[in-house]
C-alpha atoms as a PDB file:
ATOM      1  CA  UNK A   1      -8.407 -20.797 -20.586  1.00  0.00           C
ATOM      2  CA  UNK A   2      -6.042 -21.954 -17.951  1.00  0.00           C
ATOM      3  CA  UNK A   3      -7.870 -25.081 -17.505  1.00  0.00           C
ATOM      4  CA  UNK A   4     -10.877 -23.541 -15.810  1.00  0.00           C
ATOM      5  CA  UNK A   5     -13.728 -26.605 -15.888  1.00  0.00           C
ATOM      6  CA  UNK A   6     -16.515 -24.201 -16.044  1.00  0.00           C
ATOM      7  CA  UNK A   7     -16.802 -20.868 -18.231  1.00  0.00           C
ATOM      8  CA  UNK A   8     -18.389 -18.197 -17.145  1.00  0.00           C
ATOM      9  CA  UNK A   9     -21.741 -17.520 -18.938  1.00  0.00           C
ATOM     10  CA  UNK A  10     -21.261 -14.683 -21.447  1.00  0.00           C
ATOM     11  CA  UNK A  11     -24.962 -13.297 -20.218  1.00  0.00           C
ATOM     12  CA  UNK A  12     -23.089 -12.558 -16.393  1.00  0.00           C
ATOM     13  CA  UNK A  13     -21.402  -9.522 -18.251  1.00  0.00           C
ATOM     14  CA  UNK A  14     -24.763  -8.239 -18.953  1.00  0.00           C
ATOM     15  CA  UNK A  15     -25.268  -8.726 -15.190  1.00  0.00           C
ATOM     16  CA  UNK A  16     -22.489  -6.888 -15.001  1.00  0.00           C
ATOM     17  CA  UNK A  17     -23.067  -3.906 -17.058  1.00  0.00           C
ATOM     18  CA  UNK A  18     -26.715  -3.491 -16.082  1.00  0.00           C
ATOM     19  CA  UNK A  19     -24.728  -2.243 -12.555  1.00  0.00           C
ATOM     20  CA  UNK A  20     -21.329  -0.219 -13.525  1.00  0.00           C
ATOM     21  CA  UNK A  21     -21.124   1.477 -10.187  1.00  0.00           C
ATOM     22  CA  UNK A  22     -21.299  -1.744  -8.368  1.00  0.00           C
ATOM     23  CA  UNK A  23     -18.668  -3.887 -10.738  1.00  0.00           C
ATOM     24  CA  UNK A  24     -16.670  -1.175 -10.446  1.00  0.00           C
ATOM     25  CA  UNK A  25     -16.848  -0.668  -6.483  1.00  0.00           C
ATOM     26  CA  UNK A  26     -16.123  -4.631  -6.247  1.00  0.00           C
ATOM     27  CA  UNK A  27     -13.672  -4.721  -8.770  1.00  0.00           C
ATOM     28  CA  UNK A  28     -11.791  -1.644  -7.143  1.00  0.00           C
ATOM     29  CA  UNK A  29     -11.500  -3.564  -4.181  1.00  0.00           C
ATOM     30  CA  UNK A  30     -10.402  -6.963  -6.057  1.00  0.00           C
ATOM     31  CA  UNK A  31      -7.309  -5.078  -7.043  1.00  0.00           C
ATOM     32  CA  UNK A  32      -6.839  -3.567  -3.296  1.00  0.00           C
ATOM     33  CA  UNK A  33      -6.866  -7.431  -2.103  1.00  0.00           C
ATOM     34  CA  UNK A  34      -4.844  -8.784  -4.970  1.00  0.00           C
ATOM     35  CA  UNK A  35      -2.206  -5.905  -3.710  1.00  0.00           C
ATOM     36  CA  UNK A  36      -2.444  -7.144  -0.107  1.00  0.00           C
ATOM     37  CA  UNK A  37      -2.061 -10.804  -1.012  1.00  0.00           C
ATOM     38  CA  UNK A  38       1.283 -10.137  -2.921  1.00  0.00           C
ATOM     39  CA  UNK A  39       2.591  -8.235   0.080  1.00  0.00           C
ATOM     40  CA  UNK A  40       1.271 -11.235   2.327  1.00  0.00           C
ATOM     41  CA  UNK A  41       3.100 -13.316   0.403  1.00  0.00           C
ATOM     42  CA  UNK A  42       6.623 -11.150   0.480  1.00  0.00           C
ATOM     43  CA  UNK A  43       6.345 -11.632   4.189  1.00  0.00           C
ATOM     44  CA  UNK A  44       6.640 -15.495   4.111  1.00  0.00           C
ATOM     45  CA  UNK A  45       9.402 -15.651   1.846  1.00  0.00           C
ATOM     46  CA  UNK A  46      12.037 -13.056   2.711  1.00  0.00           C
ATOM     47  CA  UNK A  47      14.894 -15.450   2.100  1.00  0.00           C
ATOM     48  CA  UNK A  48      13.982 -15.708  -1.803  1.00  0.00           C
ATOM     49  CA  UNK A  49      14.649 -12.095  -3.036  1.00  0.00           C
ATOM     50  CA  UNK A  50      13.889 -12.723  -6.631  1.00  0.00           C
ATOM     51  CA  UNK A  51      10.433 -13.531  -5.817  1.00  0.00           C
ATOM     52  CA  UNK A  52      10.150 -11.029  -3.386  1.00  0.00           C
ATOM     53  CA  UNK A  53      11.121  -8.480  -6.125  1.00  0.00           C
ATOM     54  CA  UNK A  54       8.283  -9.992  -8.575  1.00  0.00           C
ATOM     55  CA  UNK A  55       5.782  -9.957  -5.628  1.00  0.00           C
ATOM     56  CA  UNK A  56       6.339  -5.750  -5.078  1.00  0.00           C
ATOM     57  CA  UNK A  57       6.207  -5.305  -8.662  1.00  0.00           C
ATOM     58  CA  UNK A  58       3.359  -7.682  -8.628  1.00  0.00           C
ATOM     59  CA  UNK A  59       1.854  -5.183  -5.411  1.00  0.00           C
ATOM     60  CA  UNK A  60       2.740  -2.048  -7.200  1.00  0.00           C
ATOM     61  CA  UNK A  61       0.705  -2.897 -10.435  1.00  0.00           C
ATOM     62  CA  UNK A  62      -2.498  -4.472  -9.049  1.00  0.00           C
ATOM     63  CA  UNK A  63      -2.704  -1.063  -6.596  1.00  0.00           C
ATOM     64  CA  UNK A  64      -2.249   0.684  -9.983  1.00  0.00           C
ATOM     65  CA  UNK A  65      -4.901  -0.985 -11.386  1.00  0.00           C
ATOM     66  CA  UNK A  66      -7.074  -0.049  -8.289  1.00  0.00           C
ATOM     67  CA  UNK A  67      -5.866   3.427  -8.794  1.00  0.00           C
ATOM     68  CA  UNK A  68      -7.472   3.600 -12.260  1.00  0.00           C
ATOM     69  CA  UNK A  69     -10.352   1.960 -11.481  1.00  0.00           C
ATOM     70  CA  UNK A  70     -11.162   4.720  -9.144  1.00  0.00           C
ATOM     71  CA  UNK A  71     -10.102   7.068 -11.519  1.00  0.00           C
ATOM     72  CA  UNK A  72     -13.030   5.554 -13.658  1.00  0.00           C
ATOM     73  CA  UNK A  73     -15.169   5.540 -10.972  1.00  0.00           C
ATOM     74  CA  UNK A  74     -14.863   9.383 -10.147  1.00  0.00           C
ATOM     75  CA  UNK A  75     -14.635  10.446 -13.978  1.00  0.00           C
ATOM     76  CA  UNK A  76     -18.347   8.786 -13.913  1.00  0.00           C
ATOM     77  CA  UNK A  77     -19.764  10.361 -11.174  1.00  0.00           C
ATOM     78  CA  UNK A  78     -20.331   7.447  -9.415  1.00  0.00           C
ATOM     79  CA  UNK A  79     -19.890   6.729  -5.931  1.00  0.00           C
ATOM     80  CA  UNK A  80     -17.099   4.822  -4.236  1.00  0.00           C
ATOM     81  CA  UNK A  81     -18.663   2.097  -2.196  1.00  0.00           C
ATOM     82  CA  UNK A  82     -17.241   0.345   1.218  1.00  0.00           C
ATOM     83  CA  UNK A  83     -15.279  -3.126   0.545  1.00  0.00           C
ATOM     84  CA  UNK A  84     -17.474  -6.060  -0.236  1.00  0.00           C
ATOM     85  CA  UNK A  85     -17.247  -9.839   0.643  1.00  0.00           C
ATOM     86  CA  UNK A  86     -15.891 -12.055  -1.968  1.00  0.00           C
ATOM     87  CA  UNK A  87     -17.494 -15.226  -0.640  1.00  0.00           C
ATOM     88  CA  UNK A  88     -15.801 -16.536  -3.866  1.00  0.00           C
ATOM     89  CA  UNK A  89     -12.474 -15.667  -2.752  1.00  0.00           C
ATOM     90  CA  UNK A  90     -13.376 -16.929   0.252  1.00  0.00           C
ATOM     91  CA  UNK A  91     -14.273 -20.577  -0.770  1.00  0.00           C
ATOM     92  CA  UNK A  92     -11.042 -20.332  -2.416  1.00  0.00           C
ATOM     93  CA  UNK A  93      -9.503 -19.566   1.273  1.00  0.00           C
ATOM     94  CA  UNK A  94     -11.059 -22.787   2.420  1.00  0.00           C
ATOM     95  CA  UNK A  95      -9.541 -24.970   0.409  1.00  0.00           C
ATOM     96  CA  UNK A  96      -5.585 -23.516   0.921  1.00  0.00           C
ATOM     97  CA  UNK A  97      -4.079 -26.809   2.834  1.00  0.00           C
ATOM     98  CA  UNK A  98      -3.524 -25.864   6.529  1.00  0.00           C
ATOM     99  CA  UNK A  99      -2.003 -28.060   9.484  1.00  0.00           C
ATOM    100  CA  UNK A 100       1.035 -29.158   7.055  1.00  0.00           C
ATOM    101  CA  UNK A 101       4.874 -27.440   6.706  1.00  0.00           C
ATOM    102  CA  UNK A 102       5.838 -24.024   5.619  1.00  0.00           C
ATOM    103  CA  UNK A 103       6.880 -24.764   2.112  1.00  0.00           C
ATOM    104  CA  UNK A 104       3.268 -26.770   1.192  1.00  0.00           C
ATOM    105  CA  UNK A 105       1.482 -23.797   3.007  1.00  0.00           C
ATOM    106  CA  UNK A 106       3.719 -21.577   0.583  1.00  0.00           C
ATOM    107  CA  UNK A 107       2.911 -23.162  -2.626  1.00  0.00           C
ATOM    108  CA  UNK A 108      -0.898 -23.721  -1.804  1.00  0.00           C
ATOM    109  CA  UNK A 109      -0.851 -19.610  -1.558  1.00  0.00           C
ATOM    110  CA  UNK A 110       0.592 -19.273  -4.476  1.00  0.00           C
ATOM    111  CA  UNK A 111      -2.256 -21.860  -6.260  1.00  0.00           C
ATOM    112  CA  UNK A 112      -4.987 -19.789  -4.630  1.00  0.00           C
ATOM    113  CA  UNK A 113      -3.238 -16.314  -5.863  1.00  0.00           C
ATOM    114  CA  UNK A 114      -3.029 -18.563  -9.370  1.00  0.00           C
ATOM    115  CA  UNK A 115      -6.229 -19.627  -9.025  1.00  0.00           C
ATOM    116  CA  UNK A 116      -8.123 -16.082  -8.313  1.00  0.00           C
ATOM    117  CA  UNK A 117      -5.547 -14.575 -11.371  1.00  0.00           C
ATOM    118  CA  UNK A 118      -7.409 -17.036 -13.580  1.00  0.00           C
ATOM    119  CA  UNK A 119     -10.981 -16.552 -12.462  1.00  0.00           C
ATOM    120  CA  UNK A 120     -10.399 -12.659 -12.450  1.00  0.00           C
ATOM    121  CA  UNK A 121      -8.376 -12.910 -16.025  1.00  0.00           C
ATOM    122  CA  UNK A 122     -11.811 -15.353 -17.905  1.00  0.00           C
ATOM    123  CA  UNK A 123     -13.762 -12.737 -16.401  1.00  0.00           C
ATOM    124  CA  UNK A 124     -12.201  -9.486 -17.966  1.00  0.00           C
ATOM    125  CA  UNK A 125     -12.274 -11.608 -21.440  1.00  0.00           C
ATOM    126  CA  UNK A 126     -16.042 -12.058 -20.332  1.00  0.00           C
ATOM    127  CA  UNK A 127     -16.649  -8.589 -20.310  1.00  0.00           C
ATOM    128  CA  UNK A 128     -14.208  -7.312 -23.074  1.00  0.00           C
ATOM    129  CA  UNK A 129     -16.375  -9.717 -25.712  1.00  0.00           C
ATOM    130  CA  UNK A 130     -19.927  -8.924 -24.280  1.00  0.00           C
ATOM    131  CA  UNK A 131     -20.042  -5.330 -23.238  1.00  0.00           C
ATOM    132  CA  UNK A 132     -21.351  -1.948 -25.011  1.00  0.00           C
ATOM    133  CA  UNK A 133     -19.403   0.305 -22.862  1.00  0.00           C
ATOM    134  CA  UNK A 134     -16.312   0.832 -25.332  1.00  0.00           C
ATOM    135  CA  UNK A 135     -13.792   2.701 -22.509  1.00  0.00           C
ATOM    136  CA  UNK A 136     -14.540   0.011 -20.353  1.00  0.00           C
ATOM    137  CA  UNK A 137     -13.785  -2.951 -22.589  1.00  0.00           C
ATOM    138  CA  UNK A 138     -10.632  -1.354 -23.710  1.00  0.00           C
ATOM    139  CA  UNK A 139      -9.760  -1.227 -20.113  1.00  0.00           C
ATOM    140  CA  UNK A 140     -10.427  -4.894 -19.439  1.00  0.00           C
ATOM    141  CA  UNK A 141      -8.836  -6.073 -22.164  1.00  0.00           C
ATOM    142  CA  UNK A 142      -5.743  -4.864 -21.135  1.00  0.00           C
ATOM    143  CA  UNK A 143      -6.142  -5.950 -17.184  1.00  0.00           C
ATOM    144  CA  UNK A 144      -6.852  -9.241 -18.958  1.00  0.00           C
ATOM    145  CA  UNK A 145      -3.488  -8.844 -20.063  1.00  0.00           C
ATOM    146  CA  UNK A 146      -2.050  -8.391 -16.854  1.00  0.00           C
ATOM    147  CA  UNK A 147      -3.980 -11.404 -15.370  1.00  0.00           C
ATOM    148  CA  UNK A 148      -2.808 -13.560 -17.185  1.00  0.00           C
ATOM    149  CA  UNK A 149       0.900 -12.542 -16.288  1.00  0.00           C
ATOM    150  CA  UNK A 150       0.168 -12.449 -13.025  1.00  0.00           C
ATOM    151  CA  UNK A 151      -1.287 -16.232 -13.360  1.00  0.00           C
ATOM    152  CA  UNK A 152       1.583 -17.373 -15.052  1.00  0.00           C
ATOM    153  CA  UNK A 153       3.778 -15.453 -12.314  1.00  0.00           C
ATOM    154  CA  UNK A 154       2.252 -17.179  -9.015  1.00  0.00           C
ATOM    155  CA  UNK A 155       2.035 -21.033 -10.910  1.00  0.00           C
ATOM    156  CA  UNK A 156       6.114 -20.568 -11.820  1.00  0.00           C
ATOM    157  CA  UNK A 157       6.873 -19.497  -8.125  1.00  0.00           C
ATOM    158  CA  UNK A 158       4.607 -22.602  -6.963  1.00  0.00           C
ATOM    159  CA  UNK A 159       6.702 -25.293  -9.086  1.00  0.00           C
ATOM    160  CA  UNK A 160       9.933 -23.086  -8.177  1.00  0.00           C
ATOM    161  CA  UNK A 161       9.266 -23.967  -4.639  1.00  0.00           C
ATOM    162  CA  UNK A 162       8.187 -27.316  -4.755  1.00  0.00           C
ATOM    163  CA  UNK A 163       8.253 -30.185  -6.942  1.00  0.00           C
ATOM    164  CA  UNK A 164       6.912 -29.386 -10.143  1.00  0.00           C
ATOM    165  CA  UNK A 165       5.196 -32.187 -10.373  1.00  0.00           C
ATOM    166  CA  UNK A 166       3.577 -32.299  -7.144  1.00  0.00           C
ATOM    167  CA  UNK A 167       2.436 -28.901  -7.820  1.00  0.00           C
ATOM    168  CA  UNK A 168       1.090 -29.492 -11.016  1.00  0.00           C
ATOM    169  CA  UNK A 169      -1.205 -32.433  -9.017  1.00  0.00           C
ATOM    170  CA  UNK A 170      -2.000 -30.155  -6.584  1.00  0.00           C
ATOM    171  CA  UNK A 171      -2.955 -27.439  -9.411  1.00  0.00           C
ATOM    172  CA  UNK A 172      -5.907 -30.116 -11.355  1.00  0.00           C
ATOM    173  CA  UNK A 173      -6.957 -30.518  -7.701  1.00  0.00           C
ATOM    174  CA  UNK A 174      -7.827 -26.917  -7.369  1.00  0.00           C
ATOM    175  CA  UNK A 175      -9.318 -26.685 -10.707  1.00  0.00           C
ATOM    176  CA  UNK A 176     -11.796 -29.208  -9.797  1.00  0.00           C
ATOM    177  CA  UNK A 177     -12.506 -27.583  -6.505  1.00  0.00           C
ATOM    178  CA  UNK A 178     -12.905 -24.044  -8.276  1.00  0.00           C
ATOM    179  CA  UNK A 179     -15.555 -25.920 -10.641  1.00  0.00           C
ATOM    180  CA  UNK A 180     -17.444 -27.156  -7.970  1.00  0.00           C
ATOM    181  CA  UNK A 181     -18.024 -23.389  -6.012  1.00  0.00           C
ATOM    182  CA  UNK A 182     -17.803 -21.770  -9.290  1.00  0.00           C
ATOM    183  CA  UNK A 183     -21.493 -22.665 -10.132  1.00  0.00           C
ATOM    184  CA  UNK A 184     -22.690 -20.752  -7.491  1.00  0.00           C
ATOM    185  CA  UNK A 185     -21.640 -17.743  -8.809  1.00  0.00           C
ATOM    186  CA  UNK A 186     -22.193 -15.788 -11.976  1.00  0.00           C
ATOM    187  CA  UNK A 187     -25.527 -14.035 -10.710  1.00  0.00           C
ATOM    188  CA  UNK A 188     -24.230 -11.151  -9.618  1.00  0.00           C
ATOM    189  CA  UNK A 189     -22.677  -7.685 -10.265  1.00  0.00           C
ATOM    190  CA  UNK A 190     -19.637  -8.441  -9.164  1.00  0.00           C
ATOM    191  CA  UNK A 191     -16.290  -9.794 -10.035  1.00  0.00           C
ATOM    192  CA  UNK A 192     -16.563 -13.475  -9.195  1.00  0.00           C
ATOM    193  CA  UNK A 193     -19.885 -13.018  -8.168  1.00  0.00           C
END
């Protein structure tokens, strides 16, 4: 899927389910951060308005999803936690090109948005084969969905901008970086944890 080099262990979603409060709480806040990246990214590119028109709608759905996940969240009873870390997410960060012009700092946003889309979209199919909970793999099927567009969406703006392929160069580069931090994670109850 996507070219990921490493799958995520089907037995994280048991992980996962063993803590439905706390994958919800740090999924809830995935979506807030996916919302603020889009909007991050409108900023830098206010002479392209067809992108900036796919970022908003882009924004506007990934706050939706955080709206439902909270929905879920109250309808269970549980309780709303504060924001967590993604030190996944923040790996990720680490490896976005910096020092270089606008247009490759541009594009390498758009491969890190790409890349967490991915990561995010494996690990809804994850949970939508491997948990009990039957609301909740209906839900992450369809957010799988939406990953996947959203994927799609950020890789199409990268090659729009730059040299296709350049960016596709730059893309196999970032898969084999994800790989490498990747296998620290999958321990935990949480997103890309």
């Amino acid at each position: 899927m996507f070219k990921l080099k490493l799958p995520t262990d089907p037995r994280w979603a048991n992980i996962a389910e063993g803590n439905l409060q706390e994958i919800l709480t740090d999924h809830a806040w995935c979506e807030q951060k996916a919302a603020t990246n889009a909007i991050g990214l409108i900023t830098m590119l206010p002479e392209y308005p067809e992108i900036v028109t796919e970022l908003l709608a882009i924004a506007q759905e990934e706050l939706e999803h955080f709206n439902q996940v909270h929905e879920i969240i109250k309808k269970r009873g549980y309780t709303f936690g504060r924001t967590r870390k993604d030190d996944y997410v923040n790996e990720l960060v680490n490896f976005i090109q910096k020092g270089g012009n606008r247009d490759t700092l541009i594009i390498d946003k758009m491969l890190f948005a790409a890349m967490i889309e991915a990561r995010s979209c494996e690990r809804f199919k994850v949970l939508t084969e491997n948990i009990k909970d039957d609301e909740l793999r209906e839900f992450y099927k369809e957010l799988m969905i939406s990953e996947a567009n959203h994927y799609t969406t950020f890789i199409g703006f990268a090659r729009q901008l730059g040299d296709p392929e350049q960016v596709n160069k730059r893309w196999e580069e970032w898969l084999e970086y994800e790989a490498k931090i990747i296998q620290s994670y999958g321990n935990k109850e949480t997103i890309h944890g």
